[in-house]
C-alpha atoms as a PDB file:
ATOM      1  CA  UNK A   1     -29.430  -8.281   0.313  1.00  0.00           C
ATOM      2  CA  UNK A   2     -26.788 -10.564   0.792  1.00  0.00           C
ATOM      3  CA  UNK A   3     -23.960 -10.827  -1.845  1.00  0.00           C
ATOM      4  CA  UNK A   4     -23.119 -14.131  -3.266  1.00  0.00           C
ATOM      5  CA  UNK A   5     -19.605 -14.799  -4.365  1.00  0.00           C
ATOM      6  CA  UNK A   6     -19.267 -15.606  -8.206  1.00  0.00           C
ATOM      7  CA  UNK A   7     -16.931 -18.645  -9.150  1.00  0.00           C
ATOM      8  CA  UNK A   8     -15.101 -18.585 -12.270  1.00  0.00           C
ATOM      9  CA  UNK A   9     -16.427 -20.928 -14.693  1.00  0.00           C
ATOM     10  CA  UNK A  10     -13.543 -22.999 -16.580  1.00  0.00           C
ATOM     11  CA  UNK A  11     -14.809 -25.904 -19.088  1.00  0.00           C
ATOM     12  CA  UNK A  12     -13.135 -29.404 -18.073  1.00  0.00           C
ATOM     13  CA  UNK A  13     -11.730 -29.551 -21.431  1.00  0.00           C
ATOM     14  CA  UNK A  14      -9.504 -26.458 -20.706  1.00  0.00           C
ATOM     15  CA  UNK A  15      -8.535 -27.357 -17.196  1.00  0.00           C
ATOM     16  CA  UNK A  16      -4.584 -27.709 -16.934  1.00  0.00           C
ATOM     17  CA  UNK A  17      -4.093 -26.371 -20.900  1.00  0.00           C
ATOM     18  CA  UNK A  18      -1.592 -24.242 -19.505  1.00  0.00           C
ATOM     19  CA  UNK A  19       0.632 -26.723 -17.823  1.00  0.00           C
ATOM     20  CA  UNK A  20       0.348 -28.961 -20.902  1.00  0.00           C
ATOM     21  CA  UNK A  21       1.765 -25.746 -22.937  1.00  0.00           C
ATOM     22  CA  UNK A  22       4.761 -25.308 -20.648  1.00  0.00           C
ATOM     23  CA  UNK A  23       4.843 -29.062 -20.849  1.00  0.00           C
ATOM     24  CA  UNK A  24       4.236 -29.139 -16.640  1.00  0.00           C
ATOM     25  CA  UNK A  25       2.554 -32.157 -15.118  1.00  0.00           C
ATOM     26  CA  UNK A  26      -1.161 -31.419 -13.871  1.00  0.00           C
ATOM     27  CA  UNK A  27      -0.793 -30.485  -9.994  1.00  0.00           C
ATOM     28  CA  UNK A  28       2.953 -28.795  -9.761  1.00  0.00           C
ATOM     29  CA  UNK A  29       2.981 -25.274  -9.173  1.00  0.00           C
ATOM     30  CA  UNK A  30       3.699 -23.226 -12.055  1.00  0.00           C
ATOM     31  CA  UNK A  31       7.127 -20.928 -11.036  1.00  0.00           C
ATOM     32  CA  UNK A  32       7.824 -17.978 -11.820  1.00  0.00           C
ATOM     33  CA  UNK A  33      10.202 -18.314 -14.086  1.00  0.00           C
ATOM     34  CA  UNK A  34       7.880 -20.741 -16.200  1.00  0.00           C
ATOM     35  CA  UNK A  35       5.069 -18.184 -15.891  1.00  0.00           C
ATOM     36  CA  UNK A  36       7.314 -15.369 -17.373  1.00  0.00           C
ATOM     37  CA  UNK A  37       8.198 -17.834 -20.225  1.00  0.00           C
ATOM     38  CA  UNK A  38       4.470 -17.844 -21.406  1.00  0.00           C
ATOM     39  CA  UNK A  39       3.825 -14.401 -20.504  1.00  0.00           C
ATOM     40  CA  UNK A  40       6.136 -13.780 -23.561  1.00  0.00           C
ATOM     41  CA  UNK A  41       5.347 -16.178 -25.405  1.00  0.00           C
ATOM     42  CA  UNK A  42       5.015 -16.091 -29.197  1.00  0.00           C
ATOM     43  CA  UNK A  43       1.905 -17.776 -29.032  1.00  0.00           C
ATOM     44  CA  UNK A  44      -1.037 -15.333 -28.360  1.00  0.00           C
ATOM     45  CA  UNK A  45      -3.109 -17.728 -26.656  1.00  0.00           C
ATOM     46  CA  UNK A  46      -0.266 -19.074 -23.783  1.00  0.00           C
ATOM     47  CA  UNK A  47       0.284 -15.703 -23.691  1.00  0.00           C
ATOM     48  CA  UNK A  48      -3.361 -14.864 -22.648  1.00  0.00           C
ATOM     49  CA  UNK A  49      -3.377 -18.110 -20.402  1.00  0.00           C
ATOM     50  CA  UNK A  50      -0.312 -17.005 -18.529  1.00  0.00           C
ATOM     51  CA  UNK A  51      -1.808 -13.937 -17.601  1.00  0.00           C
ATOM     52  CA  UNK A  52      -4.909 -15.403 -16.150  1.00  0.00           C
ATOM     53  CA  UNK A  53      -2.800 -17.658 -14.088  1.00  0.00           C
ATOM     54  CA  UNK A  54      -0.862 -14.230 -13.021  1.00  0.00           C
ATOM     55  CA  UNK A  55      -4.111 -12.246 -12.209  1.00  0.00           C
ATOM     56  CA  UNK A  56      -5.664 -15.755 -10.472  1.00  0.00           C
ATOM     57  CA  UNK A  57      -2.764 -16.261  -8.335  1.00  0.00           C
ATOM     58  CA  UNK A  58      -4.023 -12.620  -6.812  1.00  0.00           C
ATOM     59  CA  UNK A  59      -7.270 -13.769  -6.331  1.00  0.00           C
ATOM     60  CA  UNK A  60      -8.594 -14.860  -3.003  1.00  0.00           C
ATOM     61  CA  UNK A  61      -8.824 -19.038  -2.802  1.00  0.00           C
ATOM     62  CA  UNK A  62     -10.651 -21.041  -0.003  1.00  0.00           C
ATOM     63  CA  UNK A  63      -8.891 -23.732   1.956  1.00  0.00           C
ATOM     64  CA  UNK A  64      -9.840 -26.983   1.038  1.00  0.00           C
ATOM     65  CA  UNK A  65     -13.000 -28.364   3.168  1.00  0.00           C
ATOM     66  CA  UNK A  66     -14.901 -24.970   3.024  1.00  0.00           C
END
């Protein structure tokens, strides 16, 4: 049985809601110190979208063209 890798889903609509948050344009790295900012955010849900973009910049990402 060969194992298929699993994609994470993300709905167009919420594509780049964390750079508008941190008031980033779409396609600049998010640094560190920017990605601290919403990790302590007083807004639950940057909060919870800065952590995905923590545990996601772990995760292992193709090149482009494969």
């Amino acid at each position: 049985m060969v194992a298929t890798r699993k994609t994470i889903q993300i709905k167009k609509s919420h594509e780049g809601r964390l750079h508008k948050d941190l008031n980033l344009p779409m396609g600049q790295p998010i640094e560190a110190a920017k990605l601290e900012e919403a990790l302590h955010s007083s807004d639950p849900v940057v909060r919870k979208r800065g952590q995905f973009a923590k545990n996601a910049h772990h995760f292992h990402h193709p090149k482009k063209g494969q």
